[in-house]
Each structure stands twice: as C-alpha cells, then as structure tokens.
N, C-alpha and C. Protein backbone atom coordinates (compact mmCIF):
# COMPACT_ATOMS: atom_id res chain seq x y z
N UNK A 1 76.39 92.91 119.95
CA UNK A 1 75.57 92.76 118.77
C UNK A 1 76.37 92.04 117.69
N UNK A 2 76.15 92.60 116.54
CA UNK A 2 76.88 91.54 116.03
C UNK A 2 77.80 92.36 114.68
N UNK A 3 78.76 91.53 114.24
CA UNK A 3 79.78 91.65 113.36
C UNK A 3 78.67 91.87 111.93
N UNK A 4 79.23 93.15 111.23
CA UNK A 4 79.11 93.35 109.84
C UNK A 4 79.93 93.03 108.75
N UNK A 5 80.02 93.25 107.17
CA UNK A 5 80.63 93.28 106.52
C UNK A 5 80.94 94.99 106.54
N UNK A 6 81.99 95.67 106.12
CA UNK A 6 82.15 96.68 106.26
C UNK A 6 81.64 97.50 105.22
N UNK A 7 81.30 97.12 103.76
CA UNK A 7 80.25 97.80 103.34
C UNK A 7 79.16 97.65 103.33
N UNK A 8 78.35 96.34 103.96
CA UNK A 8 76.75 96.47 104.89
C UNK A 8 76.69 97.34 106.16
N UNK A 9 78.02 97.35 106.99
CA UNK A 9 77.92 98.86 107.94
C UNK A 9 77.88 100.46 107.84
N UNK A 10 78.60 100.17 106.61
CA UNK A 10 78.58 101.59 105.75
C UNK A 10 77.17 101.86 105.27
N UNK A 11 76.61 100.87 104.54
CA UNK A 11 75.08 101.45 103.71
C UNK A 11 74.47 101.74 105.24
N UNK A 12 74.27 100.41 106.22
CA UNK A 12 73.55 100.55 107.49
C UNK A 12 73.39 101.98 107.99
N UNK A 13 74.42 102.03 107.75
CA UNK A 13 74.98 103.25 109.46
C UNK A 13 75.54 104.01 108.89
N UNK A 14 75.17 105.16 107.80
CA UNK A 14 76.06 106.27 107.42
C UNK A 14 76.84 107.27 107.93
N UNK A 15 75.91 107.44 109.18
CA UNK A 15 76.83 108.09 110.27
C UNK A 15 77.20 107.70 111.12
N UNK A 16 78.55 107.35 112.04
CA UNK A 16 78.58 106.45 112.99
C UNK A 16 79.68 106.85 114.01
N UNK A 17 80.32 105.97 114.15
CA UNK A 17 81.32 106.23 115.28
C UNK A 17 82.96 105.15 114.79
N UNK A 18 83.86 106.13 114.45
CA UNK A 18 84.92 105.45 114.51
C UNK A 18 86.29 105.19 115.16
N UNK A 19 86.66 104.65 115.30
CA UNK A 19 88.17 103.94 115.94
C UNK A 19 89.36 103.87 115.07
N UNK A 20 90.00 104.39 114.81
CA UNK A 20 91.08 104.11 113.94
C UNK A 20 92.42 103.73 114.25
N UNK A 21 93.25 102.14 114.15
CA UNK A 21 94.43 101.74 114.66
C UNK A 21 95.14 102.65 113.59
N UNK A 22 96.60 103.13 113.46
CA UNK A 22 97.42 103.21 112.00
C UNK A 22 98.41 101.96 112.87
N UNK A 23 98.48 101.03 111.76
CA UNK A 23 99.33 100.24 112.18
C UNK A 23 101.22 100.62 111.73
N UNK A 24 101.62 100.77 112.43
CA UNK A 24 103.31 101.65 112.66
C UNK A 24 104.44 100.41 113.06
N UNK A 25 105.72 100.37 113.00
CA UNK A 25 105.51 100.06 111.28
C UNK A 25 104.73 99.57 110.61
N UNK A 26 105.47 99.21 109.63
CA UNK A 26 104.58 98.47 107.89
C UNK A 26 104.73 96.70 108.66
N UNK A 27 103.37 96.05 108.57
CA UNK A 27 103.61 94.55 108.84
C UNK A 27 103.68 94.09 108.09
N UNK A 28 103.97 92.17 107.98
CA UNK A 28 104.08 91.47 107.02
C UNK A 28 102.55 90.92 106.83
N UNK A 29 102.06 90.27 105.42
CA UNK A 29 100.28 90.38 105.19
C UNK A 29 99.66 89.53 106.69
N UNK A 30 100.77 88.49 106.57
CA UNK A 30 100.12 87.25 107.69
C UNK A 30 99.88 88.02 109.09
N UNK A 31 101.03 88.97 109.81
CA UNK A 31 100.97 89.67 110.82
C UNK A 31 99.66 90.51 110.72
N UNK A 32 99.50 91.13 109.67
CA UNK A 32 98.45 92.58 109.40
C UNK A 32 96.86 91.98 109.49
N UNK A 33 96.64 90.40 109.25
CA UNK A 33 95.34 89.64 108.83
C UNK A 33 95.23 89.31 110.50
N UNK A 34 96.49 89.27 111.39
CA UNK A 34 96.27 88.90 112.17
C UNK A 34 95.80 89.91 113.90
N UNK A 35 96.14 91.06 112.91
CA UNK A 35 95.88 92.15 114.28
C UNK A 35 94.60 92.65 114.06
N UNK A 36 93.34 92.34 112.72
CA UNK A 36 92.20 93.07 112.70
C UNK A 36 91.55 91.93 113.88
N UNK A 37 92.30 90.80 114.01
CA UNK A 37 91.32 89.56 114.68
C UNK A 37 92.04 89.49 116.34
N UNK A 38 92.51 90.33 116.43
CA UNK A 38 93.30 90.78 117.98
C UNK A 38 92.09 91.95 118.31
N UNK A 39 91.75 92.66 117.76
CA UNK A 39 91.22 94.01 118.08
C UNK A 39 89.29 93.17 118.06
N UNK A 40 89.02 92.71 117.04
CA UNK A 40 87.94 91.88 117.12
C UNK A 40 87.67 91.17 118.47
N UNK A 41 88.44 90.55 119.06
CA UNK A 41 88.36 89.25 120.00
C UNK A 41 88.11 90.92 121.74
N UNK A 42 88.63 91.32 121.46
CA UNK A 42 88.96 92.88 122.47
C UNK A 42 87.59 93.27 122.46
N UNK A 43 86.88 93.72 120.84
CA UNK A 43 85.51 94.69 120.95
C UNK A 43 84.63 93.25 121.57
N UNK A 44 84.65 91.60 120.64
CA UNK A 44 83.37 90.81 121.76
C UNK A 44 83.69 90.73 123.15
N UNK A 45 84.91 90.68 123.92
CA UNK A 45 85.25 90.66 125.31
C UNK A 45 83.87 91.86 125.53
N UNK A 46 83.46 93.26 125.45
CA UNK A 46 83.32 94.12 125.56
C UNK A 46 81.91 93.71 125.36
N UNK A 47 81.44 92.81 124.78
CA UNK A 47 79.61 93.06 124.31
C UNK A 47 79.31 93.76 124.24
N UNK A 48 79.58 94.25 122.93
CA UNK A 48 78.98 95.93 122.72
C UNK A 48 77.41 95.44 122.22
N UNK A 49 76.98 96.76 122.33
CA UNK A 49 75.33 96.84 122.51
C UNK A 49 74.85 97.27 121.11
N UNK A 50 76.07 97.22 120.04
CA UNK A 50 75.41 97.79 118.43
C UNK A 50 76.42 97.36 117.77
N UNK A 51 75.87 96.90 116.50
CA UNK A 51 76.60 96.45 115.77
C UNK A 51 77.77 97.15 115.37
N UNK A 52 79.00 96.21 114.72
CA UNK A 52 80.20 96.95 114.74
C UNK A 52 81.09 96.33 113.26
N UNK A 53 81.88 96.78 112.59
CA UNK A 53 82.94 96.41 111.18
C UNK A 53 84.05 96.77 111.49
N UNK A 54 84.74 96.17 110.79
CA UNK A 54 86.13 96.05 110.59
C UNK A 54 86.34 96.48 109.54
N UNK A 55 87.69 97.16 109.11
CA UNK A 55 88.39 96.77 107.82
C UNK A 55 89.49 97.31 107.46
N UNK A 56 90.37 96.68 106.65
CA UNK A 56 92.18 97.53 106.85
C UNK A 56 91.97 98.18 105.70
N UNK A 57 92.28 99.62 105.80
CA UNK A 57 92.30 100.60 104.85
C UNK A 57 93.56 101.62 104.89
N UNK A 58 94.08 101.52 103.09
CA UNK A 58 95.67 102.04 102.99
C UNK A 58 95.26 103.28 102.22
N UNK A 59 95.09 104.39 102.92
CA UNK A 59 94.44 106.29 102.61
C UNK A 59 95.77 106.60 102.38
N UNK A 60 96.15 106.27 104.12
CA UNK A 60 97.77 107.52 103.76
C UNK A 60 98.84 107.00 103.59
N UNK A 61 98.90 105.72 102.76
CA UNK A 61 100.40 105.05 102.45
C UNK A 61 100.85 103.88 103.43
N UNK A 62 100.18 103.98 104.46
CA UNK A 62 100.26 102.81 105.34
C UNK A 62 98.60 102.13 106.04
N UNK A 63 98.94 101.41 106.49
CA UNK A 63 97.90 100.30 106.67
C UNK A 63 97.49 101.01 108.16
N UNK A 64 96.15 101.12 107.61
CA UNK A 64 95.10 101.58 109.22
C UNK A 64 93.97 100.39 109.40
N UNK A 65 93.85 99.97 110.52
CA UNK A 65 92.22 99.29 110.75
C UNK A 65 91.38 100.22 111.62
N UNK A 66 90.37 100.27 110.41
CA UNK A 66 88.91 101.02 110.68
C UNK A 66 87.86 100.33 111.72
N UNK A 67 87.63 100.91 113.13
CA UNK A 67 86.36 99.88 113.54
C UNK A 67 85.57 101.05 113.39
N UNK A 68 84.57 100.63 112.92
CA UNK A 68 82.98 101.48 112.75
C UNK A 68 81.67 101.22 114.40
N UNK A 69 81.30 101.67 114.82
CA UNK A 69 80.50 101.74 115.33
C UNK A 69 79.15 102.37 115.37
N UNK A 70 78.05 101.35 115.28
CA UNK A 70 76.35 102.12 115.35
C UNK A 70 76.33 103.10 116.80
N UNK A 71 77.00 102.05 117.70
CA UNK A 71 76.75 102.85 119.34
C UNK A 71 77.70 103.90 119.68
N UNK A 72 77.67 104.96 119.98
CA UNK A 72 78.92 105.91 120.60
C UNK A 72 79.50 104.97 121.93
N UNK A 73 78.64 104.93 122.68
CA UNK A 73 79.12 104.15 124.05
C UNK A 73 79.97 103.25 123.50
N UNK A 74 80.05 102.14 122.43
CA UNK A 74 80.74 100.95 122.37
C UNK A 74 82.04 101.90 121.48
N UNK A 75 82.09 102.84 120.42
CA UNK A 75 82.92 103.11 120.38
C UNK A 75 83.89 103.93 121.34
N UNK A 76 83.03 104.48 122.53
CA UNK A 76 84.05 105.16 123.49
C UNK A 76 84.53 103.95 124.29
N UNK A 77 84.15 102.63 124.21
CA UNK A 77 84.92 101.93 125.60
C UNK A 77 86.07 101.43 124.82
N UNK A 78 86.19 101.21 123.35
CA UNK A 78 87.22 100.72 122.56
C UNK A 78 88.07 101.68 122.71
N UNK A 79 88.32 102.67 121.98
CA UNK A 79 88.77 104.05 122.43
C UNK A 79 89.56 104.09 123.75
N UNK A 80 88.46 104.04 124.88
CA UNK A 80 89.66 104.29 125.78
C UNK A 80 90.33 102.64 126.72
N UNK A 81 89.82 101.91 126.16
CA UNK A 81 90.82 100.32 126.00
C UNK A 81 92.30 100.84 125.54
N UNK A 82 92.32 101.53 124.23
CA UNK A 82 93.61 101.57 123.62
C UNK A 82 94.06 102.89 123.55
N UNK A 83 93.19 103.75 124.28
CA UNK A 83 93.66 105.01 124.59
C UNK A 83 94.10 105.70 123.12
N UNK A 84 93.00 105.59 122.60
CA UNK A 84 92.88 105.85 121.44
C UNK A 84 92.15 107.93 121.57
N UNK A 85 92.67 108.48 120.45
CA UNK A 85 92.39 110.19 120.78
C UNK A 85 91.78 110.67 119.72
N UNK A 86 91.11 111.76 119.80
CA UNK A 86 91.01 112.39 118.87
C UNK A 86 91.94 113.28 117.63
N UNK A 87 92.14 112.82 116.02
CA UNK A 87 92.96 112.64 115.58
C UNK A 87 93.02 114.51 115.21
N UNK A 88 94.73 114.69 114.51
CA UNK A 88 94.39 116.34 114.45
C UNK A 88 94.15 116.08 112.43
N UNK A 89 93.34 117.21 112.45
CA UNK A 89 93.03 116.78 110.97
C UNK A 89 93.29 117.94 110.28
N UNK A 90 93.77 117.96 109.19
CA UNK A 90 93.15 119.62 108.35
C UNK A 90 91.88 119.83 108.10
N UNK A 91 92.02 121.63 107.71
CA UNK A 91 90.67 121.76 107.75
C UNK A 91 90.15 121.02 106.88
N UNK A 92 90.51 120.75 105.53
CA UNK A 92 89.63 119.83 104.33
C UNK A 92 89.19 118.51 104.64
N UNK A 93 89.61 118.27 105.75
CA UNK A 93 89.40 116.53 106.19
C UNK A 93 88.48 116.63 107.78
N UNK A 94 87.75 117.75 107.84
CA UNK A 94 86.90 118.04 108.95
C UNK A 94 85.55 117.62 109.01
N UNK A 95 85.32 117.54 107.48
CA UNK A 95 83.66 116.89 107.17
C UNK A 95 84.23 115.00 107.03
N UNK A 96 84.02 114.64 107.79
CA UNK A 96 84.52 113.12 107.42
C UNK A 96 82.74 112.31 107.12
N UNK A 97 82.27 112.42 107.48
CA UNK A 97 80.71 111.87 107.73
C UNK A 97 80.70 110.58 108.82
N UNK A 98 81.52 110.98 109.81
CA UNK A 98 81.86 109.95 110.83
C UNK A 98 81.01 110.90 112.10
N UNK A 99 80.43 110.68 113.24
CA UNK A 99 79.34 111.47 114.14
C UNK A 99 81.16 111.64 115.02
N UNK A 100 81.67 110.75 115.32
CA UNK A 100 82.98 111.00 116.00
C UNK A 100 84.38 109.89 115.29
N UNK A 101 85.70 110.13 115.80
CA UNK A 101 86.80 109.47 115.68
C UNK A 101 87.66 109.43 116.51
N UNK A 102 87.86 108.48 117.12
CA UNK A 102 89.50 108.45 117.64
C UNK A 102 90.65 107.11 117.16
N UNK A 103 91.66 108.09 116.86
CA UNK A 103 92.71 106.89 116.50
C UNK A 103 94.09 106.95 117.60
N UNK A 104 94.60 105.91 117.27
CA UNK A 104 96.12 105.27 118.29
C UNK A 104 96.87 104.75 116.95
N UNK A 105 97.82 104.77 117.76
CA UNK A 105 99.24 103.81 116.82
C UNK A 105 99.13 102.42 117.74
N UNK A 106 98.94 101.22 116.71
CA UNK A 106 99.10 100.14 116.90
C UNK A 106 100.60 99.42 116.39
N UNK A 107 101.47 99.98 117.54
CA UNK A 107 103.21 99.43 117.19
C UNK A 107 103.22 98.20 118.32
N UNK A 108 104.42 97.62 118.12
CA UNK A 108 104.55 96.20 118.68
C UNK A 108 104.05 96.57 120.52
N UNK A 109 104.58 97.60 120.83
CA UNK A 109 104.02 97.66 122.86
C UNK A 109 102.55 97.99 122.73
N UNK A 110 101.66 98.21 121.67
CA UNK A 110 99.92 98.38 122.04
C UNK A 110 100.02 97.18 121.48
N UNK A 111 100.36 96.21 121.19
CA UNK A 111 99.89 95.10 120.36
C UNK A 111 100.50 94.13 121.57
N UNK A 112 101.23 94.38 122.65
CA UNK A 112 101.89 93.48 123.47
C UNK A 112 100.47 93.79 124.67
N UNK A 113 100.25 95.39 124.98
CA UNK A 113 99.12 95.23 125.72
C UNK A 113 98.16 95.10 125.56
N UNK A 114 97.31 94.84 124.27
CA UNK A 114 96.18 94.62 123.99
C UNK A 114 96.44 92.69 124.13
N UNK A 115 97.48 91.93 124.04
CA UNK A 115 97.19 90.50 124.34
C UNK A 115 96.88 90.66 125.64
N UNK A 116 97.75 91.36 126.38
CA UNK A 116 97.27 91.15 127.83
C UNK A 116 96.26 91.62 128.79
N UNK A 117 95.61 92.65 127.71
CA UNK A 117 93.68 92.84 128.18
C UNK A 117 93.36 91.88 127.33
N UNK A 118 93.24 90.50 126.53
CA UNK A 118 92.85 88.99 126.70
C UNK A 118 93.24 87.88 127.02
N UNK A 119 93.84 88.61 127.50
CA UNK A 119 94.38 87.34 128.56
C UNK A 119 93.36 86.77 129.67
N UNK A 120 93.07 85.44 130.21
CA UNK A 120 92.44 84.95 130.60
C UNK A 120 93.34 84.41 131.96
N UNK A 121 92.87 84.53 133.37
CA UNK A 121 93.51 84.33 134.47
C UNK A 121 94.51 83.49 134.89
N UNK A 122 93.83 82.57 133.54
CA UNK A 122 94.73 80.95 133.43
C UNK A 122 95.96 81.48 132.82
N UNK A 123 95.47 82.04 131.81
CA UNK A 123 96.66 82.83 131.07
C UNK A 123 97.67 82.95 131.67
N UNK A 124 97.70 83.69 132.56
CA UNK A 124 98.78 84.82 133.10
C UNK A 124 99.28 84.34 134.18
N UNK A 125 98.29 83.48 134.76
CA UNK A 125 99.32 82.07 135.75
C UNK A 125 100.53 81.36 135.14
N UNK A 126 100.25 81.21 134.03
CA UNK A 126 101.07 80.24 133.04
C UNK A 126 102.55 81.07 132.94
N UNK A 127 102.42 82.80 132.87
CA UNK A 127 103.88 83.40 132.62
C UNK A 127 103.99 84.00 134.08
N UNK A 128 103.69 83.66 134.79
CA UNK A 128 104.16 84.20 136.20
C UNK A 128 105.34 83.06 136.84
C-alpha cells in the first residue's frame, strides 16, 4: 500500500501496529537519514497490504525509528525480518495506544544484515 506522512498515519490510524528500531550507537545525521530509507526499501520488498510511516523519534535520549502499521500481518513480517520483540515496559508506559509493538537494536551487524535481505542475486554474485 502505500507510504504516509507520519502525522497523516497517526490522525489515520490511531490505533495500530508498531516496529520500533533504537538505533545503538548514536549515528552521524547523514548515516541516521540513511537507515529510515534501508528499513523503507525492506517494508516495499515485502508489499505490505496497508498502509505504513516512518519516523525518527528521540523519547529516551537516543534516536529510535518508528514504523507504524494499519495491518498487524505487515507489522508481524517486519518484526520478524529483524527479529524484532516485544519491548519490556513499566507499568506507566503499558497504555501506549499502539494495538501491538515490537522493537530490536539497529547496531552496525542488523544494519550489515538487513543490506543483505536486499540484496539482489546479482548482488551477491558480485561479493562471492
């Protein structure tokens, strides 16, 4: 389906389904602009069946990318692409108004295997 702005997915879809990278370490801006469009290129491989947003959000002092999802299904195949879990939360952070969540650490080895789930056959001829 197709790409939102992340507060037209928010009004859309108040309740939804989310994905959360924390990106570990801290990147530089050019690196950080460049991993919401790594994870993007991953969810269209996937043709998900409902619309979906992006967006880098700094809650707990470091840089997380938020994917939102209308579909549960499209957020569970992202999810378990990056083996992404259910996060542990306190109790005060239990009402999120999210229907579900799972997050991963996006450090340099999920960011080495997420190129190589897009990698293209040609691709990978080329480093063999």
């Amino acid at each position: 389906m197709e790409k939102l702005s992340w507060a037209d997915f928010v009004r859309l879809y108040p309740a939804a389904h989310l994905v959360t990278a924390a990106v570990v370490p801290p990147r530089s801006g050019h690196h950080l602009a460049r991993l919401p469009r790594q994870l993007n290129q991953l969810i269209r491989k996937q043709a998900p069946a409902s619309d979906y947003a992006m967006a880098i959000v700094r809650i707990t002092g470091f840089a997380e990318i938020h994917c939102g999802f209308a579909a549960k299904a499209d957020a569970d195949r992202l999810a378990s692409l990056v083996k992404a879990r259910v996060p542990r939360r306190p109790p005060e952070a239990a009402v999120s108004g999210w229907l579900s969540h799972r997050t991963f650490v996006l450090n340099a080895t999920k960011e080495v295997a997420l190129a190589g789930l897009l990698a293209t056959p040609r691709d990978s001829r080329r480093t063999s």
